[in-house]
N, C-alpha and C. Protein backbone atom coordinates (compact mmCIF):
# COMPACT_ATOMS: atom_id res chain seq x y z
N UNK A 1 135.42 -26.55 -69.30
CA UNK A 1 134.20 -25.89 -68.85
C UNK A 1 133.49 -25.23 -70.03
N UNK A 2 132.06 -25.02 -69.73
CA UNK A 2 131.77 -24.58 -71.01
C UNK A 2 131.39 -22.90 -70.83
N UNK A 3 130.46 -22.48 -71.43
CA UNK A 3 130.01 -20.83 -71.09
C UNK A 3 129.33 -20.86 -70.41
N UNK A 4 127.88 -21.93 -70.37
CA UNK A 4 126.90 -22.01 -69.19
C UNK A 4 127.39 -22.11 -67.99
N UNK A 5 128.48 -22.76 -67.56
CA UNK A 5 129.34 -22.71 -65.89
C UNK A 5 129.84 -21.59 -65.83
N UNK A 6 130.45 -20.33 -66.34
CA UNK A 6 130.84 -19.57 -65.59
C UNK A 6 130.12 -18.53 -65.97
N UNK A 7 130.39 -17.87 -64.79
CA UNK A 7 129.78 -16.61 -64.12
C UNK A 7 130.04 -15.60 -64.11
N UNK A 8 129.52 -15.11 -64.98
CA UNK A 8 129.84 -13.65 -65.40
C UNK A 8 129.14 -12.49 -64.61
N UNK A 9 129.34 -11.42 -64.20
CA UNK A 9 128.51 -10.22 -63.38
C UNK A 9 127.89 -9.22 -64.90
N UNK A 10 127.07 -9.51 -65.28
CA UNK A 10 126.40 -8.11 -66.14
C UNK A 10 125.74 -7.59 -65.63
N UNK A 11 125.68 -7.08 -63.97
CA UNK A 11 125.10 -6.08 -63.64
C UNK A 11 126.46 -5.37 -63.13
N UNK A 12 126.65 -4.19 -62.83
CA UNK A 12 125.74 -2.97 -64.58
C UNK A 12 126.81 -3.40 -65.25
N UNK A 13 126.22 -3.75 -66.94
CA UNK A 13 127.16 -3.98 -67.80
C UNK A 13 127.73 -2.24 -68.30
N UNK A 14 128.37 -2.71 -69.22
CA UNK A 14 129.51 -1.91 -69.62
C UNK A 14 128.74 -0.55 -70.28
N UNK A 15 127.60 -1.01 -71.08
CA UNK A 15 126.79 -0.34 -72.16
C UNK A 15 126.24 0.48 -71.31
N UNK A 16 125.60 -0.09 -70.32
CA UNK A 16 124.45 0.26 -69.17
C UNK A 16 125.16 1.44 -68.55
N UNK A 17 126.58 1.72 -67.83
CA UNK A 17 127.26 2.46 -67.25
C UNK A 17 127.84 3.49 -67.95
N UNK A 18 127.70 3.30 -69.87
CA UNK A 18 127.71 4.41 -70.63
C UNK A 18 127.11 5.22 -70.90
N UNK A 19 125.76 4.68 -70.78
CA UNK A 19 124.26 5.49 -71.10
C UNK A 19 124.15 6.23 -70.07
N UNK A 20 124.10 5.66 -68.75
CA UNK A 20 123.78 6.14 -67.41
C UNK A 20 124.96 7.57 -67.22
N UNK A 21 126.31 7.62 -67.81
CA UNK A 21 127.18 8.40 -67.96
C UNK A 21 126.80 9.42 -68.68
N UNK A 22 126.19 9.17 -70.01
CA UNK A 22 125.42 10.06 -71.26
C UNK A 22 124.24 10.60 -70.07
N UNK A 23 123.55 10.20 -69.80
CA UNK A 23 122.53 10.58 -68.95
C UNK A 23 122.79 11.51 -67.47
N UNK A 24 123.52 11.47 -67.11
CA UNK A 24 124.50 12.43 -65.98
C UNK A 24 124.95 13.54 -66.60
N UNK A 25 125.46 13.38 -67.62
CA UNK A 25 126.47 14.42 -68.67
C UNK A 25 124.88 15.56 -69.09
N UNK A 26 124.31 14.78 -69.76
CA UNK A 26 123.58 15.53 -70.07
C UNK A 26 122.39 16.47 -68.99
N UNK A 27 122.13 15.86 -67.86
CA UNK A 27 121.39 16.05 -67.08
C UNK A 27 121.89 17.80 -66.19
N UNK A 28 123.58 17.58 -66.19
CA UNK A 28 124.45 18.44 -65.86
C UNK A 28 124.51 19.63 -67.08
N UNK A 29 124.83 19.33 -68.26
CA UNK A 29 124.61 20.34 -68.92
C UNK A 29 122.93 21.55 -69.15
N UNK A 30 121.79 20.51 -69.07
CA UNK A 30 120.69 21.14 -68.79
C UNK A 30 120.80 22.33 -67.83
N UNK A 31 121.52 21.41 -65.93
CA UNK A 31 121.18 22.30 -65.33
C UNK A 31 122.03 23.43 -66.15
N UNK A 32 123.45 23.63 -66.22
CA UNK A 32 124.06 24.67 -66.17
C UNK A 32 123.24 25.57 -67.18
N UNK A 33 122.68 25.16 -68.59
CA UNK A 33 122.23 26.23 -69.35
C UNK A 33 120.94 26.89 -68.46
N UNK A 34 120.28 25.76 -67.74
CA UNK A 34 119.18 27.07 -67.28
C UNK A 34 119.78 27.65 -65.80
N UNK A 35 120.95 27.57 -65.59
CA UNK A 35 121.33 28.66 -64.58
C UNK A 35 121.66 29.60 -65.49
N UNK A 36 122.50 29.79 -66.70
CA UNK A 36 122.65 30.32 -67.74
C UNK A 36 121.32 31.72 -68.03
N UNK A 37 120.75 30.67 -68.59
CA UNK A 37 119.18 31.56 -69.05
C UNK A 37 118.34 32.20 -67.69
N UNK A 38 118.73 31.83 -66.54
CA UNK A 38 117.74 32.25 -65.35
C UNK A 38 118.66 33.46 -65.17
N UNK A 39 120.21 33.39 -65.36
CA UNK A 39 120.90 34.60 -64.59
C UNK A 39 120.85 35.50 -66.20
N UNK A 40 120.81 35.19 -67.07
CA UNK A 40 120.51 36.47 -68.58
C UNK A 40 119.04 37.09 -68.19
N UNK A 41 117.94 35.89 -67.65
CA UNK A 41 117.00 36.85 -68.09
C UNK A 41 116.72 38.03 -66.53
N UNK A 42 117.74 37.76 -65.30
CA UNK A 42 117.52 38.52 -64.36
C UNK A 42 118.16 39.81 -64.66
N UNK A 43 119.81 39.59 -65.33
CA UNK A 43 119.98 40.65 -66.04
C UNK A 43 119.72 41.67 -66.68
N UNK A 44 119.02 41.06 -67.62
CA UNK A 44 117.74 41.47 -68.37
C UNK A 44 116.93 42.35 -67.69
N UNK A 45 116.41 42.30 -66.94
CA UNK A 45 115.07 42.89 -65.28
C UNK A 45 116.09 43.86 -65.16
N UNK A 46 117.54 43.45 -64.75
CA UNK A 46 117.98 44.97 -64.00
C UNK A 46 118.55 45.63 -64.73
N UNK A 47 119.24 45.29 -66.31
CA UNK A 47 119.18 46.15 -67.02
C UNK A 47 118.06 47.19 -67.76
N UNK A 48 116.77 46.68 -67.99
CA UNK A 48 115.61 47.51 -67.87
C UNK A 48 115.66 48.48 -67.20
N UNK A 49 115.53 48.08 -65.45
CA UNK A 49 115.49 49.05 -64.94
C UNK A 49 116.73 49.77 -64.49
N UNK A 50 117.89 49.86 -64.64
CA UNK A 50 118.85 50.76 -64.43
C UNK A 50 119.16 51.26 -65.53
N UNK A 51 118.86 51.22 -66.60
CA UNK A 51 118.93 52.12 -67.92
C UNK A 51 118.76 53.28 -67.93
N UNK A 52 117.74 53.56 -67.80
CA UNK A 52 117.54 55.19 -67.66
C UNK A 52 117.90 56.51 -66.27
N UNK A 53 118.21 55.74 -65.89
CA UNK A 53 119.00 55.89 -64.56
C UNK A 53 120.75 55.86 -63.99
N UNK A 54 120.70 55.04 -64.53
CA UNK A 54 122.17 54.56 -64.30
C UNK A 54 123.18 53.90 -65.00
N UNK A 55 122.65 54.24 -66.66
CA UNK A 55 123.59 53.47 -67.58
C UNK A 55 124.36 54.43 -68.77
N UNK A 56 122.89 55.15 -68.87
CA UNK A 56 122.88 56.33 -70.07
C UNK A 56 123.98 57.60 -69.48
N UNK A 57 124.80 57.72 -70.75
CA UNK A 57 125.69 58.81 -70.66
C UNK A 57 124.31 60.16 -70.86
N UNK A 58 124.49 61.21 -70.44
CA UNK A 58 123.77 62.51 -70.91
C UNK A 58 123.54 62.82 -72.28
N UNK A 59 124.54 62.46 -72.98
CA UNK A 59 124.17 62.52 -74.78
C UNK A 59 123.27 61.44 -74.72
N UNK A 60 122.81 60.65 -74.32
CA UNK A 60 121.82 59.35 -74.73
C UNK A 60 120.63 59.17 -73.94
N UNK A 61 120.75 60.11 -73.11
CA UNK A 61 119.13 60.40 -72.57
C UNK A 61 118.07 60.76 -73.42
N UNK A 62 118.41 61.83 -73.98
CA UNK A 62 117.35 62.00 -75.41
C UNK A 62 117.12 61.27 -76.29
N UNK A 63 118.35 60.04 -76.71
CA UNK A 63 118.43 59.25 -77.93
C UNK A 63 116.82 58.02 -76.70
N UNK A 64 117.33 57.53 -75.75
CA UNK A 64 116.13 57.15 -74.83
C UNK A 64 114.79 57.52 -75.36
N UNK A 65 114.40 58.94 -74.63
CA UNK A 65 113.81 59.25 -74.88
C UNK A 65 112.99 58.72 -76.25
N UNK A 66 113.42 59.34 -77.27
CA UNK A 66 112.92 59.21 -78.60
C UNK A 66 112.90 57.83 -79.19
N UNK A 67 113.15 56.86 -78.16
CA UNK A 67 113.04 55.39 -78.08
C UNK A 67 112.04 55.07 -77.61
N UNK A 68 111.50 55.61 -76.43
CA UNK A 68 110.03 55.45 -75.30
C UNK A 68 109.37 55.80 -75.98
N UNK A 69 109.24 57.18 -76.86
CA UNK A 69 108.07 57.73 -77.61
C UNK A 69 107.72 57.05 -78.76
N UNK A 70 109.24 56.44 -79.71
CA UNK A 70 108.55 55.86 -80.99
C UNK A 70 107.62 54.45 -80.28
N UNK A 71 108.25 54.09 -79.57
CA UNK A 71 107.82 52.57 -79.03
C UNK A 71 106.08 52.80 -78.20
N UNK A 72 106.00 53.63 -77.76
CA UNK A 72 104.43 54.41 -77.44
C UNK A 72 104.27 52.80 -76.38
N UNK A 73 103.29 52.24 -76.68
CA UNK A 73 102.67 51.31 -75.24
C UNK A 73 103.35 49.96 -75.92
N UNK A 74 104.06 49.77 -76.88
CA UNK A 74 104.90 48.66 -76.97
C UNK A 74 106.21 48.57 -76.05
N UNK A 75 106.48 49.26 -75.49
CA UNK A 75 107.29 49.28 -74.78
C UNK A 75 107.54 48.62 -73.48
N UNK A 76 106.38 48.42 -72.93
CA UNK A 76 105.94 47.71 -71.97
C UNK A 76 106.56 46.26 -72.17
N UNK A 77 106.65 45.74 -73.56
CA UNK A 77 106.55 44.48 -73.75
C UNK A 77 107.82 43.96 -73.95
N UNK A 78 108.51 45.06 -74.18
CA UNK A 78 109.76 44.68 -75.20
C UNK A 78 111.07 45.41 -74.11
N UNK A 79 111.90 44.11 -74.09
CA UNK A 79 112.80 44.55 -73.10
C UNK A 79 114.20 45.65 -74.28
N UNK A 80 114.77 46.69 -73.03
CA UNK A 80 115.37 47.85 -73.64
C UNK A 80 116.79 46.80 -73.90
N UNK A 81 117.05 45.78 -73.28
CA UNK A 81 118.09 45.33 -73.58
C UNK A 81 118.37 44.54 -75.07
N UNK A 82 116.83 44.68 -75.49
CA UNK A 82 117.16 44.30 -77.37
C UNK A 82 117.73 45.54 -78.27
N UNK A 83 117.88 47.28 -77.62
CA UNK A 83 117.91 47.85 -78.46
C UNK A 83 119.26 48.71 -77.93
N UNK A 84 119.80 48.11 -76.71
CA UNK A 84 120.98 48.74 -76.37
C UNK A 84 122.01 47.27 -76.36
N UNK A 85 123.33 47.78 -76.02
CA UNK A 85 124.29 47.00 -76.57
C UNK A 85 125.27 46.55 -75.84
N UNK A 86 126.49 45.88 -75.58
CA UNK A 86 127.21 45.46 -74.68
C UNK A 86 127.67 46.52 -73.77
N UNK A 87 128.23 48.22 -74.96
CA UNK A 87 128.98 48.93 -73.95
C UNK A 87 128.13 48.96 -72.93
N UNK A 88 126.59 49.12 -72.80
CA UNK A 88 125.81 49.51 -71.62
C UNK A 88 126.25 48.25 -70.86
N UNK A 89 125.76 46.89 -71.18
CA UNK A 89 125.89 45.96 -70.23
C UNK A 89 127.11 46.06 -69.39
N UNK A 90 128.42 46.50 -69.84
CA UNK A 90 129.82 46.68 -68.78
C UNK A 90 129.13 47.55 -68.01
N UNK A 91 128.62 49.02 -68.47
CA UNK A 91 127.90 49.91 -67.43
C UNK A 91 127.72 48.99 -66.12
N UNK A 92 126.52 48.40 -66.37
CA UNK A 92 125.95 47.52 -65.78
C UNK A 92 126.86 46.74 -64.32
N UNK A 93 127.56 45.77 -65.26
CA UNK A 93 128.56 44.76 -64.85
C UNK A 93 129.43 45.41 -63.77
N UNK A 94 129.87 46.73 -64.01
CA UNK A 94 130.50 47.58 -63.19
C UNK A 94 130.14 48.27 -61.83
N UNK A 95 128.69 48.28 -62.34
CA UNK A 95 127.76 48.89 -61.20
C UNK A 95 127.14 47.44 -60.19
N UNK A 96 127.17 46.48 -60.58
CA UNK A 96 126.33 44.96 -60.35
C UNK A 96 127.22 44.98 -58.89
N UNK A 97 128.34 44.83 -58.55
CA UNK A 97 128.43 44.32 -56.91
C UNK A 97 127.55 45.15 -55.89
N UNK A 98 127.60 46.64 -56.16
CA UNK A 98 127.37 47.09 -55.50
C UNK A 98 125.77 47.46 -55.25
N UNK A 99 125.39 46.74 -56.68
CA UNK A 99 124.00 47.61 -56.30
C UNK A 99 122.99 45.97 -55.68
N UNK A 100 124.00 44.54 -56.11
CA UNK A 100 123.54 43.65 -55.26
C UNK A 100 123.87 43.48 -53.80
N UNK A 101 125.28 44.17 -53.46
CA UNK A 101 125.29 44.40 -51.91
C UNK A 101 124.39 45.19 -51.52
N UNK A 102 124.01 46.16 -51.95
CA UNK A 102 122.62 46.77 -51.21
C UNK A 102 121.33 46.17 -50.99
N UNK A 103 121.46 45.32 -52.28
CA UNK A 103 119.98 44.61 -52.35
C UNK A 103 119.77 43.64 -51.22
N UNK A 104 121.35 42.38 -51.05
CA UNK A 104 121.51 41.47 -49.83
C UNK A 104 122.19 42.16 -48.83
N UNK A 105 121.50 42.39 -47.85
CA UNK A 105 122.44 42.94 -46.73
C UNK A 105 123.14 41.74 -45.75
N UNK A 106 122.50 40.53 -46.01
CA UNK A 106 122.49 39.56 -44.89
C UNK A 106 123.69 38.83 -45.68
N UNK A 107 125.51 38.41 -44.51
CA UNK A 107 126.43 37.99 -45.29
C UNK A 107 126.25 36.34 -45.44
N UNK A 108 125.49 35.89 -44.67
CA UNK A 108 125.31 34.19 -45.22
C UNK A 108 124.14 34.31 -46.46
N UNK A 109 123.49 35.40 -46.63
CA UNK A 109 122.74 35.48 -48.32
C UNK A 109 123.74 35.83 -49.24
N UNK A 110 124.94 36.93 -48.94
CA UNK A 110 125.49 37.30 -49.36
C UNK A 110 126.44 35.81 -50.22
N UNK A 111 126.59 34.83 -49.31
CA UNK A 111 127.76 34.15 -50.25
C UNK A 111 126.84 32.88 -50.62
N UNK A 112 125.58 32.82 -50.53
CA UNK A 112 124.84 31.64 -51.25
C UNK A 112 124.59 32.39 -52.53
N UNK A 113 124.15 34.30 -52.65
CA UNK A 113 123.62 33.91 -53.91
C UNK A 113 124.72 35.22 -54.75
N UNK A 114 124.84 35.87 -54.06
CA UNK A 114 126.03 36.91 -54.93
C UNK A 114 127.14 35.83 -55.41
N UNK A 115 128.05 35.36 -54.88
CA UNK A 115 128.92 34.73 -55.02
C UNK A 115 128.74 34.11 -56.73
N UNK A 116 127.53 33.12 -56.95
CA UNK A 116 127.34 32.44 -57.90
C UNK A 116 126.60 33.80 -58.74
N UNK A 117 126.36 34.58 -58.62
CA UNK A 117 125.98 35.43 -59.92
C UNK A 117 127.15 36.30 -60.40
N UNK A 118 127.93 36.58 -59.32
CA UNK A 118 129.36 37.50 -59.85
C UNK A 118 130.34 36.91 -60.56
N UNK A 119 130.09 35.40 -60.06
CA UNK A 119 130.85 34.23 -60.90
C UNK A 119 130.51 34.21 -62.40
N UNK A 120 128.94 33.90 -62.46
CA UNK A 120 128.45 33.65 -63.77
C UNK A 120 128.81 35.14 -64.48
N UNK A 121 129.13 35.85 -63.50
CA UNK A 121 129.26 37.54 -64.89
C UNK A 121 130.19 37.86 -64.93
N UNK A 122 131.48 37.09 -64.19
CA UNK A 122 132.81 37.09 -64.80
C UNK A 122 132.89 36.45 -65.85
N UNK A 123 132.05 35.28 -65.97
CA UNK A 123 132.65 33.92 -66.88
C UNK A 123 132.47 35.35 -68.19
N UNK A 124 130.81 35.77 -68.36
CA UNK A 124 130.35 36.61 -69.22
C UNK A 124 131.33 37.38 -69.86
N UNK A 125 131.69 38.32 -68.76
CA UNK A 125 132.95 39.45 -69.17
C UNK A 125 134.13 39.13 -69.69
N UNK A 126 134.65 37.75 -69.02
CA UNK A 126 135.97 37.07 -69.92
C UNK A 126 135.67 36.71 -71.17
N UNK A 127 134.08 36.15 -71.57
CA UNK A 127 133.70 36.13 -73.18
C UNK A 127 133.64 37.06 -73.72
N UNK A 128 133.22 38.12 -73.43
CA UNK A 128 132.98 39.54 -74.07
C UNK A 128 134.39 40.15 -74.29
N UNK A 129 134.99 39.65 -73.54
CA UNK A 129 136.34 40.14 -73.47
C UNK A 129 137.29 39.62 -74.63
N UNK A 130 137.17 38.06 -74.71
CA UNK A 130 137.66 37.32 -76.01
C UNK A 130 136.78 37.49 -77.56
N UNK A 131 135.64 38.25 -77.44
CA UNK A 131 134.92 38.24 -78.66
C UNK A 131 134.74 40.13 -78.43
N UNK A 132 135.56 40.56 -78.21
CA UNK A 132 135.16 42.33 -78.35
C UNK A 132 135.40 42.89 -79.48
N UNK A 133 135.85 42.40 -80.67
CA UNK A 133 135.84 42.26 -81.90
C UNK A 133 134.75 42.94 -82.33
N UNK A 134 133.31 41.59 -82.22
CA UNK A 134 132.35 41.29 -82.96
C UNK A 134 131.23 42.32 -81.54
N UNK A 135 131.47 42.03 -80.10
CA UNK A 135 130.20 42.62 -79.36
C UNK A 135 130.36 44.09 -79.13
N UNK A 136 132.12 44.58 -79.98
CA UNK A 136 132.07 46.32 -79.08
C UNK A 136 132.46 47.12 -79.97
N UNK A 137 131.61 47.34 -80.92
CA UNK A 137 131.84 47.51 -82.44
C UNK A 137 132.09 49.82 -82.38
N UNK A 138 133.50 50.07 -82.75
CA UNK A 138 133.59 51.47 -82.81
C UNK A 138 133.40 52.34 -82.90
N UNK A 139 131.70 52.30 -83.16
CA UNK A 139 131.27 53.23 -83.96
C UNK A 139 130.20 53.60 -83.52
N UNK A 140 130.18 55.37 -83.40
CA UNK A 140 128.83 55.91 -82.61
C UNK A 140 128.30 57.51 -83.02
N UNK A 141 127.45 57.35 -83.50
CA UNK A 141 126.01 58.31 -83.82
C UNK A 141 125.79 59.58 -82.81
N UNK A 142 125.62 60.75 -84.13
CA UNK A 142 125.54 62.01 -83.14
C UNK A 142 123.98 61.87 -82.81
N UNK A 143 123.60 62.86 -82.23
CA UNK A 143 121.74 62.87 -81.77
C UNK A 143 121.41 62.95 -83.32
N UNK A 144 119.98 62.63 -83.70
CA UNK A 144 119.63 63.24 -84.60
C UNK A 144 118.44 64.44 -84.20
N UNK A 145 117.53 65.33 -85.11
CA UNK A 145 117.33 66.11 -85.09
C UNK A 145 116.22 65.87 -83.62
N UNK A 146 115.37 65.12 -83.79
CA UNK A 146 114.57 64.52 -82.44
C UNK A 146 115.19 64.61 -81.35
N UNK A 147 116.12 64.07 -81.38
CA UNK A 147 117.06 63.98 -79.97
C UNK A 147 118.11 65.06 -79.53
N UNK A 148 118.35 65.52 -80.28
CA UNK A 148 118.54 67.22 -80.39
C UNK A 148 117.83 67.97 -79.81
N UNK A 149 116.80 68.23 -80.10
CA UNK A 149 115.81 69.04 -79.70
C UNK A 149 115.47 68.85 -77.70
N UNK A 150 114.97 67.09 -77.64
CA UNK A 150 115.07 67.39 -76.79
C UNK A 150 115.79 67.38 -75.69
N UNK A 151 117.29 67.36 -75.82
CA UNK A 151 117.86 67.80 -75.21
C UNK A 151 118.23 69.11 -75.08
N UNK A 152 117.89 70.09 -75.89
CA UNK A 152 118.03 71.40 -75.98
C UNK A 152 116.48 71.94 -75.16
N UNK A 153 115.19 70.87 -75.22
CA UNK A 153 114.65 70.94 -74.00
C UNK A 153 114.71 71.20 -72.58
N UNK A 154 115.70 69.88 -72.60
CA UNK A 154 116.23 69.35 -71.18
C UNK A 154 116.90 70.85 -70.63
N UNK A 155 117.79 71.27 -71.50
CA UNK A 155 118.69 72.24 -70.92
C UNK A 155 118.18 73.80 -70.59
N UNK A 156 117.27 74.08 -71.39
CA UNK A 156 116.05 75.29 -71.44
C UNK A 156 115.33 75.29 -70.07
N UNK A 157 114.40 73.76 -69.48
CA UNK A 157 113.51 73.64 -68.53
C UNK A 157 114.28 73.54 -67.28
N UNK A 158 115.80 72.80 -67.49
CA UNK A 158 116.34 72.46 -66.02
C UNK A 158 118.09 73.39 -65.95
N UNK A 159 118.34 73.94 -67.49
CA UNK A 159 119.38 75.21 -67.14
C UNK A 159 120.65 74.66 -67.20
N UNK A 160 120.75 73.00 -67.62
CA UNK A 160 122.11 72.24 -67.34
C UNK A 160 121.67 71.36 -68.43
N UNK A 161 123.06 70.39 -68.57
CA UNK A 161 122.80 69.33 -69.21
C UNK A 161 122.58 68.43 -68.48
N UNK A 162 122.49 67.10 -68.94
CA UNK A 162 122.16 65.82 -68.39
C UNK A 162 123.10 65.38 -67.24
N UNK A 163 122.77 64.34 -65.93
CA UNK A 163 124.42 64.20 -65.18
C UNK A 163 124.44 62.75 -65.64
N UNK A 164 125.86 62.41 -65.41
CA UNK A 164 126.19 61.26 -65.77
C UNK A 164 125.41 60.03 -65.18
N UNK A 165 125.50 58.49 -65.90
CA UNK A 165 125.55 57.72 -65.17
C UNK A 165 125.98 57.42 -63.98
N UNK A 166 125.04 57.02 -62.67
CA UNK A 166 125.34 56.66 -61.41
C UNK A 166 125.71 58.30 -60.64
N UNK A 167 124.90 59.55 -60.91
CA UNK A 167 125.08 60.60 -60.20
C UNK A 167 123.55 60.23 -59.95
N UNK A 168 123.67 61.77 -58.53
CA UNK A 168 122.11 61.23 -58.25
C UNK A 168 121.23 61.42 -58.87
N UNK A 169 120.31 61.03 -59.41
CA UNK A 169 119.24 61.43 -60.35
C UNK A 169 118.36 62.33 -59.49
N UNK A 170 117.91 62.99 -59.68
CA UNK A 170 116.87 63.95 -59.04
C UNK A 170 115.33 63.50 -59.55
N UNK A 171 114.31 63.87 -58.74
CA UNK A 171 112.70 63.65 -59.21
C UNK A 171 112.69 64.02 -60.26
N UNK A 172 113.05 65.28 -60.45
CA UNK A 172 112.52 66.17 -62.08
C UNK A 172 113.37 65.22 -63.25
N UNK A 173 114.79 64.69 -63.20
CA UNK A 173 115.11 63.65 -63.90
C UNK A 173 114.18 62.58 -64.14
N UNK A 174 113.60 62.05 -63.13
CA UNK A 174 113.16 60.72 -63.13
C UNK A 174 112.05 61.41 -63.98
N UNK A 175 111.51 62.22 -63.92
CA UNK A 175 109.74 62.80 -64.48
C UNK A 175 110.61 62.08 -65.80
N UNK A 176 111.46 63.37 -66.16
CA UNK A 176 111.92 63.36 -67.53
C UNK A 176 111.72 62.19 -68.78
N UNK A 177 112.40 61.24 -67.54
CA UNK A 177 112.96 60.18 -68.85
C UNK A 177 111.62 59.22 -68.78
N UNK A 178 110.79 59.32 -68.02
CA UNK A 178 109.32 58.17 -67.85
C UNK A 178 108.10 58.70 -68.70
């Protein structure tokens, strides 16, 4: 017999079912990085806003402060999570079930979308956890004279010091730090 008589199947050849493989592979890695980048930059949003509220120890309310003021109307633009650092994000991470159970009250929302974000911020915390080396570096700064002051403000106008992260903040707090 020669080659023209038999019958070979090249659909899908071999090449064809590699590419199409490369093309799956990759299609899959896309999604995962922008679930990646969609759940950093939501992070991002609620680290903004629970910063001054619910992250800052009382020694670092003023260091804040004197962050909002140098930054004047740039601030608006520029997220606080470029100028604070992992220890806050555990803050964060620590506070995150609970302040998304409040947000979803409904338990079939509860396990479509908590589920996959507590996931993605374990994976996070087990990295942070293997690289705490390089992201949780020992070393930390008294006030300087700015931030001094106004916390010696703080304590003059309201008679106390600062309360911790996740106590209740009071109005006259909130004035404070905005």
């Amino acid at each position: 017999t020669s080659l023209d008589e038999v019958e070979v199947s090249t659909e899908p050849s071999a090449s064809g079912e590699h590419e199409e493989a490369k093309e799956d592979e990759q299609q899959a890695r896309e999604r995962r990085n922008k679930e990646w980048r969609d759940m950093a930059k939501g992070i991002c949003q609620l680290f903004d806003q629970a910063l001054p509220f619910r992250l800052l120890y009382p020694s670092e309310q003023s260091q804040f402060q004197v962050l909002l003021d140098q930054m004047g109307e740039s601030r608006k633009k520029v997220s606080l999570s470029n100028f604070y650092g992992c220890a806050h994000l555990l803050r964060l991470a620590c506070q995150l079930p609970m302040l998304l159970l409040n947000q979803y009250q409904d338990e079939d929302l509860q396990q479509v979308v908590l589920k996959p974000i507590l996931a993605k911020m374990n994976d996070l915390l087990r990295f942070l956890q293997s690289h705490q080396d390089r992201y949780f570096p020992q070393r930390f700064r008294k006030n300087n004279e700015a931030e001094e002051k106004l916390e010696q403000k703080w304590i003059k106008r309201y008679g106390k010091k600062r309360s911790a992260p996740g106590d209740t903040v009071s109005e006259s707090s909130k004035e404070a730090v905005q």
